[in-house]
Each structure stands twice: as structure tokens, then as C-alpha cells.
C-alpha atoms as a PDB file:
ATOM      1  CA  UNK A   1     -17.023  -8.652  -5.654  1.00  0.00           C
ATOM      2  CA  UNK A   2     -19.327 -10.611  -2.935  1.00  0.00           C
ATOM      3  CA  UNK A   3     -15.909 -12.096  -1.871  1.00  0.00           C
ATOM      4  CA  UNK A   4     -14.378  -8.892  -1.087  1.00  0.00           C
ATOM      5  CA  UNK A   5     -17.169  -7.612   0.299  1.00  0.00           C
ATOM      6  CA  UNK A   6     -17.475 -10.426   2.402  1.00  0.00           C
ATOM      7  CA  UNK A   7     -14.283  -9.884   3.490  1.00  0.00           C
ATOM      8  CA  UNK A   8     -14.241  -6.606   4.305  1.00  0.00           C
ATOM      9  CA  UNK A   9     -17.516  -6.975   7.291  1.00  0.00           C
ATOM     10  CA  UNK A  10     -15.447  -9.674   8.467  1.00  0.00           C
ATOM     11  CA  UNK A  11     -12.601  -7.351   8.789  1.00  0.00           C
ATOM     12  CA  UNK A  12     -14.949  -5.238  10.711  1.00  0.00           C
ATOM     13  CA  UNK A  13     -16.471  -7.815  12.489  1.00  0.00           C
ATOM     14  CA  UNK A  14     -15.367  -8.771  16.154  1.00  0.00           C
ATOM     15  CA  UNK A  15     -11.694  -9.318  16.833  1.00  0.00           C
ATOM     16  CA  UNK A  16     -10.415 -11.810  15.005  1.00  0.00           C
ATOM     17  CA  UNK A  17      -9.261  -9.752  12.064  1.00  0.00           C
ATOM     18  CA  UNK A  18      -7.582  -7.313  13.886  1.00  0.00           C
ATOM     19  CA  UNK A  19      -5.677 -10.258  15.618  1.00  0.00           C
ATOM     20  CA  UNK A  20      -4.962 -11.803  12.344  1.00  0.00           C
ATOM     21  CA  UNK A  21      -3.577  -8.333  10.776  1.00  0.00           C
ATOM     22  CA  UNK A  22      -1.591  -7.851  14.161  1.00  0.00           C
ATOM     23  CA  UNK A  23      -0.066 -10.994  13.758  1.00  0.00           C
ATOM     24  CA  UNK A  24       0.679 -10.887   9.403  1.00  0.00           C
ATOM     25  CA  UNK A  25       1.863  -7.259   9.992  1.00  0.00           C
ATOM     26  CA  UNK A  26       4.321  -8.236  13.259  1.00  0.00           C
ATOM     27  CA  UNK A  27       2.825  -4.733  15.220  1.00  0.00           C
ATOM     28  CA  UNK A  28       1.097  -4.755  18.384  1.00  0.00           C
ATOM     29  CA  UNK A  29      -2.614  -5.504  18.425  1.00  0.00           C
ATOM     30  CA  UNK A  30      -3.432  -1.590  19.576  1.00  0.00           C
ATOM     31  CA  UNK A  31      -1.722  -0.298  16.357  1.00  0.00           C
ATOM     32  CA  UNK A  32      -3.023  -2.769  14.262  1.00  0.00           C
ATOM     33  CA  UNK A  33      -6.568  -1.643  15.702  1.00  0.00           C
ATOM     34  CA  UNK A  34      -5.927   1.794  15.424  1.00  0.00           C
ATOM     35  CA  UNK A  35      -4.850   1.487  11.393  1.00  0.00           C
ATOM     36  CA  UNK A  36      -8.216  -0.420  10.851  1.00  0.00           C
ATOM     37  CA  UNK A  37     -10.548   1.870  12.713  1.00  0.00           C
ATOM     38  CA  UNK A  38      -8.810   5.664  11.684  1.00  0.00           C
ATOM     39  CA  UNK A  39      -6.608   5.147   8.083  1.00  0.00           C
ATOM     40  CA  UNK A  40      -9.275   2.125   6.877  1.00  0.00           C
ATOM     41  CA  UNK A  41     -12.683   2.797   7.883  1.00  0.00           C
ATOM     42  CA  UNK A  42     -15.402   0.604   7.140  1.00  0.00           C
ATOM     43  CA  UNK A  43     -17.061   3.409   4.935  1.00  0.00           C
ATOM     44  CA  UNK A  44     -14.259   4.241   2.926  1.00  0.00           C
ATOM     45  CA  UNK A  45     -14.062   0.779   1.816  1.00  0.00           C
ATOM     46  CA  UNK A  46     -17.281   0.470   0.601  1.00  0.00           C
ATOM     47  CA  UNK A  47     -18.388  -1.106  -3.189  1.00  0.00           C
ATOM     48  CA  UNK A  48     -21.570   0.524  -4.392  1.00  0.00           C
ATOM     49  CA  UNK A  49     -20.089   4.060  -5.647  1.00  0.00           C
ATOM     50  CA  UNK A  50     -16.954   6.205  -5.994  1.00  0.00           C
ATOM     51  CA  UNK A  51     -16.754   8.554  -3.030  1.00  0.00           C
ATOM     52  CA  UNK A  52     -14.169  10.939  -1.793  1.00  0.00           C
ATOM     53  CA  UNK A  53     -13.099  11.142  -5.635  1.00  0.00           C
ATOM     54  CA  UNK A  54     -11.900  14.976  -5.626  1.00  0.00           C
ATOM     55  CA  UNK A  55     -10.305  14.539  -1.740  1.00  0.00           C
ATOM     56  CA  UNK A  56      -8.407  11.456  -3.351  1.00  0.00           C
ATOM     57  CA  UNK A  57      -7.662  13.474  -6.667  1.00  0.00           C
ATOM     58  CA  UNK A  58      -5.807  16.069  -4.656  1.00  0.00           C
ATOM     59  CA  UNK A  59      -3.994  13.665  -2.690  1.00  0.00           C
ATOM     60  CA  UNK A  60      -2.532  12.098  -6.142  1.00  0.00           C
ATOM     61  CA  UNK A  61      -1.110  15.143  -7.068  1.00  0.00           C
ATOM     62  CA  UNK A  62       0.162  16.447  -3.413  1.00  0.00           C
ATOM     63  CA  UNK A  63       1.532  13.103  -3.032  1.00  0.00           C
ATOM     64  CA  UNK A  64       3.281  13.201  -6.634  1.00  0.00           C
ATOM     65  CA  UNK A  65       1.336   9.717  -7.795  1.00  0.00           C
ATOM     66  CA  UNK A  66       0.194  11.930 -10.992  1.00  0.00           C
ATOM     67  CA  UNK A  67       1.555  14.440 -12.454  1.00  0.00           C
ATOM     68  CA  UNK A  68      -1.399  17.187 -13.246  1.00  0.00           C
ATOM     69  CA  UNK A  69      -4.747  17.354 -11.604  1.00  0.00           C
ATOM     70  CA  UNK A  70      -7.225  15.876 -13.104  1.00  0.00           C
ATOM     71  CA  UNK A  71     -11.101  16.861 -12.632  1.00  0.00           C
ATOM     72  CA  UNK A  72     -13.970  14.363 -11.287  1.00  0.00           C
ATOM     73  CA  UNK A  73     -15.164  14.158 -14.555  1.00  0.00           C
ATOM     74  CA  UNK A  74     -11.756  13.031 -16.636  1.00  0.00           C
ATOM     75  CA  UNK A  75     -11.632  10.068 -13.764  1.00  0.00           C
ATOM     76  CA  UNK A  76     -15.314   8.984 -14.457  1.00  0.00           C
ATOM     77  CA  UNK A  77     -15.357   9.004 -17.974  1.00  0.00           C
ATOM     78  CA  UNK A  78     -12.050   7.460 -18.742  1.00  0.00           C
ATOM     79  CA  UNK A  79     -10.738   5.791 -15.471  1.00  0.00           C
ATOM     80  CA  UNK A  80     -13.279   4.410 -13.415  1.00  0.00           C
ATOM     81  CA  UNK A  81     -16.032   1.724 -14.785  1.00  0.00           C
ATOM     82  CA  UNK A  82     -18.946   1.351 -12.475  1.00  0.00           C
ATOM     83  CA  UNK A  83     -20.416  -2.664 -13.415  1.00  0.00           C
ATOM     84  CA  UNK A  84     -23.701  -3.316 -12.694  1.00  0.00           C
ATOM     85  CA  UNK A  85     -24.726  -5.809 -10.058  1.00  0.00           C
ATOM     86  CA  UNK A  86     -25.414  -9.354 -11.459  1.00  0.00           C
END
């Protein structure tokens, strides 16, 4: 986990990510920018707690990745295991 999140302020961190994604991902720098900074924010990325969980629930089922909605409370209590910091 301190790898990833490592990885993720350098993705956020000056330019050389976003010329290293540009580059893996064959697109021009701009749109490689532009899916960083609006689909991928920093935020959304973060470690410390599920966020968003209802938004993204919705989305599953719009999007037809599950079949039924589920609540907030099916996902925490049989999806989603929060570890505690070593």
C-alpha cells in the first residue's frame, strides 16, 4: 500500500508522469493530461476510506457491471475490507 501510494503523488507530481503515460498510451501529451487531471483525480484515488460508494454503486448497475443495485451497506459488510495501517 505505501508503494501505490507512492506512486500515485508521483503521478501527480510535476510532468514526468504525464509524459510517461503519453508515451505507454501512444496519445498526445494534452489528452494524456487531460485523462489524469478530469477522469483520475488525485482525490478519487485516495487510500484511507471508501468514498463515492453510492455514485459508483449506480454507475455498476447503469453501466450493466452488476446486475441489481446493491445498497452501501451490502458493499461494506460483504465486499469491501478496510485493513488497518501497520
Amino acid at each position: 500500500m505505501r508503494a501505490l501510494s507512492r506512486a500515485i503523488d508521483w503521478a501527480y507530481t510535476g510532468d514526468a508522469a504525464i509524459d510517461a503515460y503519453a508515451a505507454y498510451a501512444k496519445v498526445p501529451r494534452a489528452l494524456a493530461q487531460r485523462t489524469r487531471d478530469e477522469f483520475y483525480p488525485k482525490e478519487s484515488l485516495q487510500l484511507g476510506e471508501v468514498r463515492g460508494l453510492d455514485l459508483t454503486l449506480k454507475q455498476a448497475v447503469e453501466f450493466k457491471y452488476i446486475n441489481a443495485p446493491l445498497t452501501a451497506a451490502d458493499v461494506r459488510s460483504k465486499l469491501i475490507e478496510i485493513l488497518a495501517p501497520n
